[in-house]
N, C-alpha and C. Protein backbone atom coordinates (compact mmCIF):
# COMPACT_ATOMS: atom_id res chain seq x y z
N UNK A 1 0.83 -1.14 0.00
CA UNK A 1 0.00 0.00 0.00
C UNK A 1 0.90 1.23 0.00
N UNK A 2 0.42 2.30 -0.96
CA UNK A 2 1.24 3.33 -1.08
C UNK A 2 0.97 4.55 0.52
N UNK A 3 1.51 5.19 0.75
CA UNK A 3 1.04 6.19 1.44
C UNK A 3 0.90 7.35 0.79
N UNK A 4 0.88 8.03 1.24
CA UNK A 4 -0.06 9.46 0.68
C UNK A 4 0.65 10.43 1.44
N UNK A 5 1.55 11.22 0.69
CA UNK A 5 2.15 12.30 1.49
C UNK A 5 2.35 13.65 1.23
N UNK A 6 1.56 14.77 1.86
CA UNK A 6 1.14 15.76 1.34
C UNK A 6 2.31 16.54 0.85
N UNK A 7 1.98 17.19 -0.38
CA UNK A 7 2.87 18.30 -0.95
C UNK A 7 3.49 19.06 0.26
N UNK A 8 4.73 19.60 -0.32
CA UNK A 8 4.82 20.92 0.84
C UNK A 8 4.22 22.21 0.33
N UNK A 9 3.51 23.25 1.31
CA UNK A 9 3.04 24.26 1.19
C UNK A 9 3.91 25.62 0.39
N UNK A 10 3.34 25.74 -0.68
CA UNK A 10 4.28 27.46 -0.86
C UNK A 10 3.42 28.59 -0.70
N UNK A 11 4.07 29.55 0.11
CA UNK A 11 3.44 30.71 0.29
C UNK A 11 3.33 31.62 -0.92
N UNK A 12 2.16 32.15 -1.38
CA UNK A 12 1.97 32.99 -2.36
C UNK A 12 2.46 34.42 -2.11
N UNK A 13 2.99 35.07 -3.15
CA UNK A 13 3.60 36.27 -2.87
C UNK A 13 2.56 37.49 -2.69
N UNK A 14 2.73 38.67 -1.57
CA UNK A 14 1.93 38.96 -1.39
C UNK A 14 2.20 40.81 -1.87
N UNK A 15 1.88 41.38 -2.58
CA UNK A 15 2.25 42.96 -2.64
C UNK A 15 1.09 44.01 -1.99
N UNK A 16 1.75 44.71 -1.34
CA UNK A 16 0.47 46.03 -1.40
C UNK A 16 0.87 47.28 -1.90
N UNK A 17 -0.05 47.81 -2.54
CA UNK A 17 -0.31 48.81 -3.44
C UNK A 17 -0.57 50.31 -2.34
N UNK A 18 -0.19 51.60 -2.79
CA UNK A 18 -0.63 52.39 -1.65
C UNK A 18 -1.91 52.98 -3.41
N UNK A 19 -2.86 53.29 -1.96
CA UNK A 19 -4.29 54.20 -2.96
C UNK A 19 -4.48 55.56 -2.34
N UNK A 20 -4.69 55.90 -3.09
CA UNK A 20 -4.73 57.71 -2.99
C UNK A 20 -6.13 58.32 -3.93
N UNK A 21 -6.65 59.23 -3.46
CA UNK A 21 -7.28 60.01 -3.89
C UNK A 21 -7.18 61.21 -3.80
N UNK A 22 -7.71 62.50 -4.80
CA UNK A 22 -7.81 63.47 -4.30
C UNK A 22 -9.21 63.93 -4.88
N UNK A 23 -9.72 64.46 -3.84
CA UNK A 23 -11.14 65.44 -4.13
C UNK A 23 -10.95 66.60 -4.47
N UNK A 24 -11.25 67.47 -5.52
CA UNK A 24 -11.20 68.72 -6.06
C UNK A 24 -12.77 69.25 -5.96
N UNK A 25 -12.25 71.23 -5.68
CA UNK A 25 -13.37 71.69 -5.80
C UNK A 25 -13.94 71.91 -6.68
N UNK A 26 -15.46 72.03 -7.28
CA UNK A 26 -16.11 72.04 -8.92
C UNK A 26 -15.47 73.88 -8.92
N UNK A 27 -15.00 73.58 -10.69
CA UNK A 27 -14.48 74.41 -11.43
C UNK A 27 -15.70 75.58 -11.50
N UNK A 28 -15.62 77.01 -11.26
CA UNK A 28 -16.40 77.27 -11.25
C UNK A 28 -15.95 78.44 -11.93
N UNK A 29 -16.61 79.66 -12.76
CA UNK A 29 -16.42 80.76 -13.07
C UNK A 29 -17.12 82.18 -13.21
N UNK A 30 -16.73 83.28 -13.14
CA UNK A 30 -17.15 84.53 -12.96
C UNK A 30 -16.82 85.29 -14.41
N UNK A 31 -17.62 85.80 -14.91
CA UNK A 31 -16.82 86.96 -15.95
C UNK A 31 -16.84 88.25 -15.48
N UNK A 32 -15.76 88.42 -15.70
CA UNK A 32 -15.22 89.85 -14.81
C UNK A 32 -15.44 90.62 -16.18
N UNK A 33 -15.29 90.24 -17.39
CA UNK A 33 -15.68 91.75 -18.77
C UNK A 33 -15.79 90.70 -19.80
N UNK A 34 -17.28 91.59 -20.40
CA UNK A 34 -17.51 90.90 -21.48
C UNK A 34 -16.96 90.96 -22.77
N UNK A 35 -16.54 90.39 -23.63
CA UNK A 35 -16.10 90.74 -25.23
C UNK A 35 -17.20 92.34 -25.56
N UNK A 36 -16.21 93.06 -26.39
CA UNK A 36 -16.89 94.26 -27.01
C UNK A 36 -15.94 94.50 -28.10
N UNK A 37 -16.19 94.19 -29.36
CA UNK A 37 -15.65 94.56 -30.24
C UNK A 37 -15.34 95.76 -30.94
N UNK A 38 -16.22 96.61 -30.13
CA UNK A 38 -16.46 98.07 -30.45
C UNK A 38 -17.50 98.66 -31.53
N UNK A 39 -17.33 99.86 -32.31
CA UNK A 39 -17.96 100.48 -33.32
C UNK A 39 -17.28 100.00 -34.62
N UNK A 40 -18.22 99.24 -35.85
CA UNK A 40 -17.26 99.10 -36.81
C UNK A 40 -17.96 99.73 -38.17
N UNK A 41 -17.50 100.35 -38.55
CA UNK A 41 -18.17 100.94 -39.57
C UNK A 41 -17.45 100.36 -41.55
N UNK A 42 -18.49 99.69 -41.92
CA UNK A 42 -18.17 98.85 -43.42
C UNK A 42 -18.61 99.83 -44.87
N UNK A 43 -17.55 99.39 -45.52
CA UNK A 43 -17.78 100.46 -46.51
C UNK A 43 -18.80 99.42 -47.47
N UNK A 44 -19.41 98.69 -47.04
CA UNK A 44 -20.43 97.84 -48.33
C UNK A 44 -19.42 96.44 -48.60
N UNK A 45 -18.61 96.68 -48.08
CA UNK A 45 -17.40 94.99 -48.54
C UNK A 45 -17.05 94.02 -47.58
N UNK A 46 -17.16 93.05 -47.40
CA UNK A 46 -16.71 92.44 -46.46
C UNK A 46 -15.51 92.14 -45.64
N UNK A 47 -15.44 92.02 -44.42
CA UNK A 47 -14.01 92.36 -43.96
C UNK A 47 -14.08 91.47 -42.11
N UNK A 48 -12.78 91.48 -41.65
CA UNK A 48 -12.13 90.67 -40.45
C UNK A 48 -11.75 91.71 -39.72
N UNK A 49 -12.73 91.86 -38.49
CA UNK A 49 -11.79 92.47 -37.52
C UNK A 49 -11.32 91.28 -36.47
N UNK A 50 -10.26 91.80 -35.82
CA UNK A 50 -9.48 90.67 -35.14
C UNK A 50 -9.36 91.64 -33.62
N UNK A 51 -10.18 90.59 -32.71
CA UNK A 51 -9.87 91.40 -31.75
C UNK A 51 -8.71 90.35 -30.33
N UNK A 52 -7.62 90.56 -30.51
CA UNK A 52 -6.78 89.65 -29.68
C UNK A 52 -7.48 89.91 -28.00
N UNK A 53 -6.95 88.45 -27.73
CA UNK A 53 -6.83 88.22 -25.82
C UNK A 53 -6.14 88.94 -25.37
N UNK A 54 -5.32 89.20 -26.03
CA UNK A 54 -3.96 90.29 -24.65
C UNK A 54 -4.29 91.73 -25.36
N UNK A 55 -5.30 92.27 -25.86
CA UNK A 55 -5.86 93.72 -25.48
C UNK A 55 -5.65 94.66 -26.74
N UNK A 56 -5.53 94.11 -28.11
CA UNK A 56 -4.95 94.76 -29.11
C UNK A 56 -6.43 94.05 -30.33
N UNK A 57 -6.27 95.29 -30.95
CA UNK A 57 -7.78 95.17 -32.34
C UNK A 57 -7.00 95.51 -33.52
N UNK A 58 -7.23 94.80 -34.25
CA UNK A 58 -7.12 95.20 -35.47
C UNK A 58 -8.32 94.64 -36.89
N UNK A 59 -8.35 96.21 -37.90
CA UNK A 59 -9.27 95.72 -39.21
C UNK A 59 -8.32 95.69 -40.34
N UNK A 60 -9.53 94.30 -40.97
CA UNK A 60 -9.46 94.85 -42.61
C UNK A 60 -9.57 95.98 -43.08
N UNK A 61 -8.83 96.28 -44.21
CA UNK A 61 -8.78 98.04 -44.87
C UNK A 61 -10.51 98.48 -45.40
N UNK A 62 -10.99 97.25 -45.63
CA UNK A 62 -12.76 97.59 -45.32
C UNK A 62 -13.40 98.00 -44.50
N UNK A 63 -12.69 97.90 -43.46
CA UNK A 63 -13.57 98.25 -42.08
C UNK A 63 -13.24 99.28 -41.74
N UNK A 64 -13.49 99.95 -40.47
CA UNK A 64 -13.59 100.95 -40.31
C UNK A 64 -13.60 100.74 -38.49
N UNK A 65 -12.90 100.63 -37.77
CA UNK A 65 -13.00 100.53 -35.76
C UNK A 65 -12.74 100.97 -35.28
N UNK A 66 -13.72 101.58 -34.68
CA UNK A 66 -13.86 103.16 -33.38
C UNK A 66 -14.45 102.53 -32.58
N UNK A 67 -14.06 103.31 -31.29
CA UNK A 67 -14.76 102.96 -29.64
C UNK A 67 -14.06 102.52 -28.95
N UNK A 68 -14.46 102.01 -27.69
CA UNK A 68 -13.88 101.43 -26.78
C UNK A 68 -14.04 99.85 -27.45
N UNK A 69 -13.27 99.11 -27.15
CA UNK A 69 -12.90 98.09 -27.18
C UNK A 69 -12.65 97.14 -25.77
N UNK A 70 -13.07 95.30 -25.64
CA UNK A 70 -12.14 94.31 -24.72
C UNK A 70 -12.30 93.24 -25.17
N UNK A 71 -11.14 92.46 -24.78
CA UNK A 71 -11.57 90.97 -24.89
C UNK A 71 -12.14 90.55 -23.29
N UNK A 72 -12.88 89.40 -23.55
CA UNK A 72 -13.62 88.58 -22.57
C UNK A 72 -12.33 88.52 -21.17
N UNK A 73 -12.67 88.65 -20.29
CA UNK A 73 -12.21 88.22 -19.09
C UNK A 73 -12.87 87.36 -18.15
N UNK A 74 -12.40 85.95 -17.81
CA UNK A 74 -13.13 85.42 -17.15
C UNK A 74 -12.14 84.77 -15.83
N UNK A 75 -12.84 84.72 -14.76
CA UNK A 75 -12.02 84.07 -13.33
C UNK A 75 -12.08 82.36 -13.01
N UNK A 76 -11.34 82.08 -13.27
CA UNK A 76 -11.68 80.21 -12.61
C UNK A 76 -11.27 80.40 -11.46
N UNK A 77 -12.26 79.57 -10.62
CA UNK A 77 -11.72 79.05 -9.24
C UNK A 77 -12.27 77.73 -9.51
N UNK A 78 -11.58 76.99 -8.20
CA UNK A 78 -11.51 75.81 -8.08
C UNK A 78 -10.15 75.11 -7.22
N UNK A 79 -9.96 74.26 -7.10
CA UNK A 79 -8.66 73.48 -6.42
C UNK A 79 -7.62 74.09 -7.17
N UNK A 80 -6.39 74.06 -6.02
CA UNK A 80 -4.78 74.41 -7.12
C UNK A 80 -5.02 73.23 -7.80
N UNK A 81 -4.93 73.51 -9.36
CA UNK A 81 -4.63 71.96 -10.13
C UNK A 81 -4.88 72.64 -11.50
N UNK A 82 -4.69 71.36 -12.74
CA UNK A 82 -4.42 72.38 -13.57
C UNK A 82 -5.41 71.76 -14.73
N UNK A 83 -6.17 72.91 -15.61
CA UNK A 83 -7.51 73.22 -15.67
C UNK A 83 -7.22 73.05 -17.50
N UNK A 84 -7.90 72.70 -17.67
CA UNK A 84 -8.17 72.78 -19.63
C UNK A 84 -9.28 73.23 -20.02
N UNK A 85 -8.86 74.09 -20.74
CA UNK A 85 -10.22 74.86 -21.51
C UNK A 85 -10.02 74.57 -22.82
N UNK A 86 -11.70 74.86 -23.10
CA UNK A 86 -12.34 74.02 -24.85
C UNK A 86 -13.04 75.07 -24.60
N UNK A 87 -13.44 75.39 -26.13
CA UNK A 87 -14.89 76.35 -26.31
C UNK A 87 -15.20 76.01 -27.70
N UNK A 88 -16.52 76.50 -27.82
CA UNK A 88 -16.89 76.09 -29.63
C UNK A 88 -15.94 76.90 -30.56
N UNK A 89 -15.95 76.37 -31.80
CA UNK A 89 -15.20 76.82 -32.35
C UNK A 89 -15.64 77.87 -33.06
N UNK A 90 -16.69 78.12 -33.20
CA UNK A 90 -18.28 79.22 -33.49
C UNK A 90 -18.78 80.14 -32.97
N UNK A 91 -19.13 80.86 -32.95
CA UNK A 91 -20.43 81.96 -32.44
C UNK A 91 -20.78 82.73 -33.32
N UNK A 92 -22.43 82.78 -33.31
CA UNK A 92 -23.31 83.88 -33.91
C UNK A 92 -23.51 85.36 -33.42
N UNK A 93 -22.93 86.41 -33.79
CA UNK A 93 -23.40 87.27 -33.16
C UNK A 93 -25.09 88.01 -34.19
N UNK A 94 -25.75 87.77 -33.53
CA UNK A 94 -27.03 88.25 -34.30
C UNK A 94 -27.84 89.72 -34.00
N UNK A 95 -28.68 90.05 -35.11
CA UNK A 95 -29.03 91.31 -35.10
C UNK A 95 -30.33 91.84 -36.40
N UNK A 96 -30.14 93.37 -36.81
CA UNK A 96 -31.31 93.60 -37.44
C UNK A 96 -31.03 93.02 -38.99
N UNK A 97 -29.35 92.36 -38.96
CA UNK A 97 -29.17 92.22 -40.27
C UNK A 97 -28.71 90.61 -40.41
N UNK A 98 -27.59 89.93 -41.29
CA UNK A 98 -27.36 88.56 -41.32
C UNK A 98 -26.45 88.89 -40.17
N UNK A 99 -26.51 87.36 -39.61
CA UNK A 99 -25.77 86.91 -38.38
C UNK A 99 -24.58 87.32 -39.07
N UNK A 100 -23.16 87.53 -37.99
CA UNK A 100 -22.05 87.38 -37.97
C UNK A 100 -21.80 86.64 -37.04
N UNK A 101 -20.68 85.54 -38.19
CA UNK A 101 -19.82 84.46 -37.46
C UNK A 101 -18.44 84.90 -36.98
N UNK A 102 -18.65 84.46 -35.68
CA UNK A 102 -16.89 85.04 -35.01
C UNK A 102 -16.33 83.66 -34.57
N UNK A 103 -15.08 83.48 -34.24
CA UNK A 103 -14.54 82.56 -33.90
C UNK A 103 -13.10 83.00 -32.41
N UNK A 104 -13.67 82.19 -31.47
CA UNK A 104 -12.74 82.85 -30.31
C UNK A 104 -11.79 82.47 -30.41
N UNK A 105 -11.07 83.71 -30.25
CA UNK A 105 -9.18 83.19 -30.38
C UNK A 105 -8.67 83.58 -28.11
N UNK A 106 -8.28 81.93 -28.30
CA UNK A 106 -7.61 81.88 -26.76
C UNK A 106 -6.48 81.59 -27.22
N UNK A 107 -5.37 82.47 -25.94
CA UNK A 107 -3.56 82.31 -26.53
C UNK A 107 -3.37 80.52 -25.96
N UNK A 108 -3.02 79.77 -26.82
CA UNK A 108 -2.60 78.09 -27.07
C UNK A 108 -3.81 78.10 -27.42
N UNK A 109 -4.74 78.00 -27.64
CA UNK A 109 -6.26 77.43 -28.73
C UNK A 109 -6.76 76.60 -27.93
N UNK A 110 -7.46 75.56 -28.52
CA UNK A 110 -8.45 74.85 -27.75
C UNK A 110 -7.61 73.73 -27.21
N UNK A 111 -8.28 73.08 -25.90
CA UNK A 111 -7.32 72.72 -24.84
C UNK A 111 -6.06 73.16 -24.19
N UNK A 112 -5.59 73.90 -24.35
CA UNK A 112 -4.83 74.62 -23.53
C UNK A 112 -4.83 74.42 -21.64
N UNK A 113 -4.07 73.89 -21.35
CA UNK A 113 -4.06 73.86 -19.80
C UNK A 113 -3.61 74.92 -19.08
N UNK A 114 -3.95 75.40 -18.31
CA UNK A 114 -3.98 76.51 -17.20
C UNK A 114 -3.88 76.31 -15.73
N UNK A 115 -3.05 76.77 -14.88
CA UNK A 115 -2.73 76.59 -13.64
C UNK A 115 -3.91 77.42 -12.78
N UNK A 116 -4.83 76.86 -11.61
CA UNK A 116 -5.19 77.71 -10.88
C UNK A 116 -4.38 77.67 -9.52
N UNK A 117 -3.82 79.09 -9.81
CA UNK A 117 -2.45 78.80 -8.55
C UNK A 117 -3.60 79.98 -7.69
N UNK A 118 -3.45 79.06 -6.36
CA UNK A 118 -3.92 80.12 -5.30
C UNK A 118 -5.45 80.03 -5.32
N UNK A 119 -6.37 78.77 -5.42
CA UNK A 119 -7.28 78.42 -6.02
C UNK A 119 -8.14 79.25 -7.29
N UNK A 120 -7.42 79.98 -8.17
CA UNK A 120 -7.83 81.09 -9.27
C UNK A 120 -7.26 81.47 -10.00
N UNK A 121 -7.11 81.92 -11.71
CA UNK A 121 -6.33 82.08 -12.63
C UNK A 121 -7.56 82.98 -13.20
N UNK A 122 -7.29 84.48 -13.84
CA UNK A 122 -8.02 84.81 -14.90
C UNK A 122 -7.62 84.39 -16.35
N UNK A 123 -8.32 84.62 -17.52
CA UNK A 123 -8.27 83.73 -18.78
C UNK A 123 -8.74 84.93 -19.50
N UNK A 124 -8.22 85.54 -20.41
CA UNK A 124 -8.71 86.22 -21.42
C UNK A 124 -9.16 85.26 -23.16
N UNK A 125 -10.48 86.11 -23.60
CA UNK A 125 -10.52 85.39 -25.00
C UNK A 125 -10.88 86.67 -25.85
N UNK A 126 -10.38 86.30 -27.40
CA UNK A 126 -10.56 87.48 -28.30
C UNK A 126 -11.41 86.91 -29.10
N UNK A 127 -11.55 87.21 -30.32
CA UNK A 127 -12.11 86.60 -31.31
C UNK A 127 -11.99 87.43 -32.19
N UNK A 128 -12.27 86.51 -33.78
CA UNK A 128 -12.09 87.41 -35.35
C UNK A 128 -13.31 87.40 -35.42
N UNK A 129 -14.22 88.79 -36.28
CA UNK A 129 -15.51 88.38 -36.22
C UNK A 129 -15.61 89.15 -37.60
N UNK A 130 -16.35 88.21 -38.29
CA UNK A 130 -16.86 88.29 -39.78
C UNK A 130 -17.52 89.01 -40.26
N UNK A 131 -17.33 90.42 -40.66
CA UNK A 131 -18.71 91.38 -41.37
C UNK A 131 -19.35 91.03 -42.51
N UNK A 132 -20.42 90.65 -42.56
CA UNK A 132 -20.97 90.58 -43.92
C UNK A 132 -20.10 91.80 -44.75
N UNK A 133 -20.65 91.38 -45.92
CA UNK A 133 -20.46 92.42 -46.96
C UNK A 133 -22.08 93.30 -47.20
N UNK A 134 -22.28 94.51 -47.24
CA UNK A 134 -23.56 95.13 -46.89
C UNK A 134 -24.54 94.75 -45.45
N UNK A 135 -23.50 94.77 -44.60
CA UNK A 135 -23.67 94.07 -43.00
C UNK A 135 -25.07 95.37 -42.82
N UNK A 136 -25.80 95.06 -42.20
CA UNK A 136 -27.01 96.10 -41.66
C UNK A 136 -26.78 96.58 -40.62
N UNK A 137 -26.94 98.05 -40.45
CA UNK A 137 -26.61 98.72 -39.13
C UNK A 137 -27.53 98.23 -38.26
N UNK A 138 -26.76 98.10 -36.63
CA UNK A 138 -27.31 97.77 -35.57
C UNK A 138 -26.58 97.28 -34.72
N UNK A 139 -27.06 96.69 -33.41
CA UNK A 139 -26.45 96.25 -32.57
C UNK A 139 -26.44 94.96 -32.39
N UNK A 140 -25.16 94.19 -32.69
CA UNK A 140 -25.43 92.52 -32.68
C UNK A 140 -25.01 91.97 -31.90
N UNK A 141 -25.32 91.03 -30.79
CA UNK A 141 -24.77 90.22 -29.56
C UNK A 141 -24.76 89.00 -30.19
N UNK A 142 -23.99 88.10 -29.29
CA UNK A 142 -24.48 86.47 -28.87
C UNK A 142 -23.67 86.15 -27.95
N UNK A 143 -23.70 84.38 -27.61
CA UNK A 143 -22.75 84.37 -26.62
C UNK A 143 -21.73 82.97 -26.73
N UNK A 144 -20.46 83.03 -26.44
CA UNK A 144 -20.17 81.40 -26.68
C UNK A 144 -19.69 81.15 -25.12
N UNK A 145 -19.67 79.71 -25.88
CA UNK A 145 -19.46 78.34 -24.82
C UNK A 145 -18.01 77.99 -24.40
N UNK A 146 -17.73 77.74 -23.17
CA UNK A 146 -16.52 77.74 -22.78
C UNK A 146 -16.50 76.60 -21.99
N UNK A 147 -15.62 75.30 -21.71
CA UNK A 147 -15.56 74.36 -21.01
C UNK A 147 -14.63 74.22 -20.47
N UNK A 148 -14.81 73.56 -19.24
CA UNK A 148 -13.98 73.45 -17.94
C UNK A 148 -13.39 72.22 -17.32
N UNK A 149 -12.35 71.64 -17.65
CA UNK A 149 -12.03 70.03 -16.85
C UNK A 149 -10.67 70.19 -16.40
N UNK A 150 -10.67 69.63 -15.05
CA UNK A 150 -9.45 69.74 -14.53
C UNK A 150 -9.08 68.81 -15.35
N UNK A 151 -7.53 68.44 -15.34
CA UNK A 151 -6.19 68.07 -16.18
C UNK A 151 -6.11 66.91 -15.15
C-alpha cells in the first residue's frame, strides 16, 4: 500500500499597493468683462476684424474701428490643479441684419491647460468676427461656450 504524502506548502507572494485620492473643488467661473468689439463701420465689402486676448484690435482696410474696445475676461476658481479649456469653435453674433460668425481666439487654442495657482487664474478670450459684406446697421450680440475640466 502506497502512502499518501502531502505536498509541501508554498506561500503565495503577497504585494500592497498604496491608494490615494484626491477630491477637487467644482471648477467654477465669474466673468469679470464681457467681449466688445467696439464700433465698426463697413464700406459695403466684407471684412475681419481681429480682436486679440492680450488687449490689441485690429481691421481689414474695409472696415472701419472706433470705440472702446475688450476681450472677454473670465475668473476660474476651483482646487490648485491644472484646468483645460475648450470652447466652440463658433459663435453667432445676431441682429437687425445677417448673423455674424466670429470665432474665439484663446492664446494656445483649444485645450490649452492653465494653472489655478492660489485656487484662481483669470483667462482672457478674443475673437475674429466676420462682417458681412452690406452688413445692416445695428447692434449685434451672442454668446459662446466655454468648457472646464481639470487636467
Amino acid at each position: 500500500m502506497a502512502a499518501l504524502v502531502p505536498a509541501p506548502a508554498h506561500a503565495g507572494a503577497v504585494q500592497v499597493a498604496g491608494i490615494n485620492a484626491q477630491v477637487l473643488e467644482e471648477i467654477q467661473f465669474a466673468v469679470l468683462l464681457d467681449m466688445n468689439f467696439g464700433k465698426v463701420i463697413s464700406n459695403g465689402s466684407a471684412g475681419v476684424l481681429d480682436l486679440d486676448p492680450n488687449a490689441g484690435r485690429a481691421c481689414d482696410p474695409t472696415l472701419i474701428c472706433t470705440g472702446a474696445f475688450a476681450a472677454s475676461q473670465l475668473r476660474l476658481t476651483g482646487s490648485d490643479a491644472f484646468v483645460q479649456v475648450n470652447f466652440s469653435p463658433t459663435f453667432l453674433l445676431t441682429g437687425p441684419g445677417d448673423p455674424m460668425v466670429a470665432e474665439p481666439q484663446f492664446p494656445g487654442g483649444p485645450g490649452t491647460v492653465v494653472q489655478l495657482t492660489g485656487g484662481e487664474a483669470v483667462v482672457r478670450f478674443g475673437a475674429k468676427l466676420y462682417v458681412n459684406a452690406n452688413q445692416a446697421p445695428g447692434t449685434y450680440s451672442g454668446d459662446f461656450s466655454v468648457y472646464l475640466e481639470y487636467n
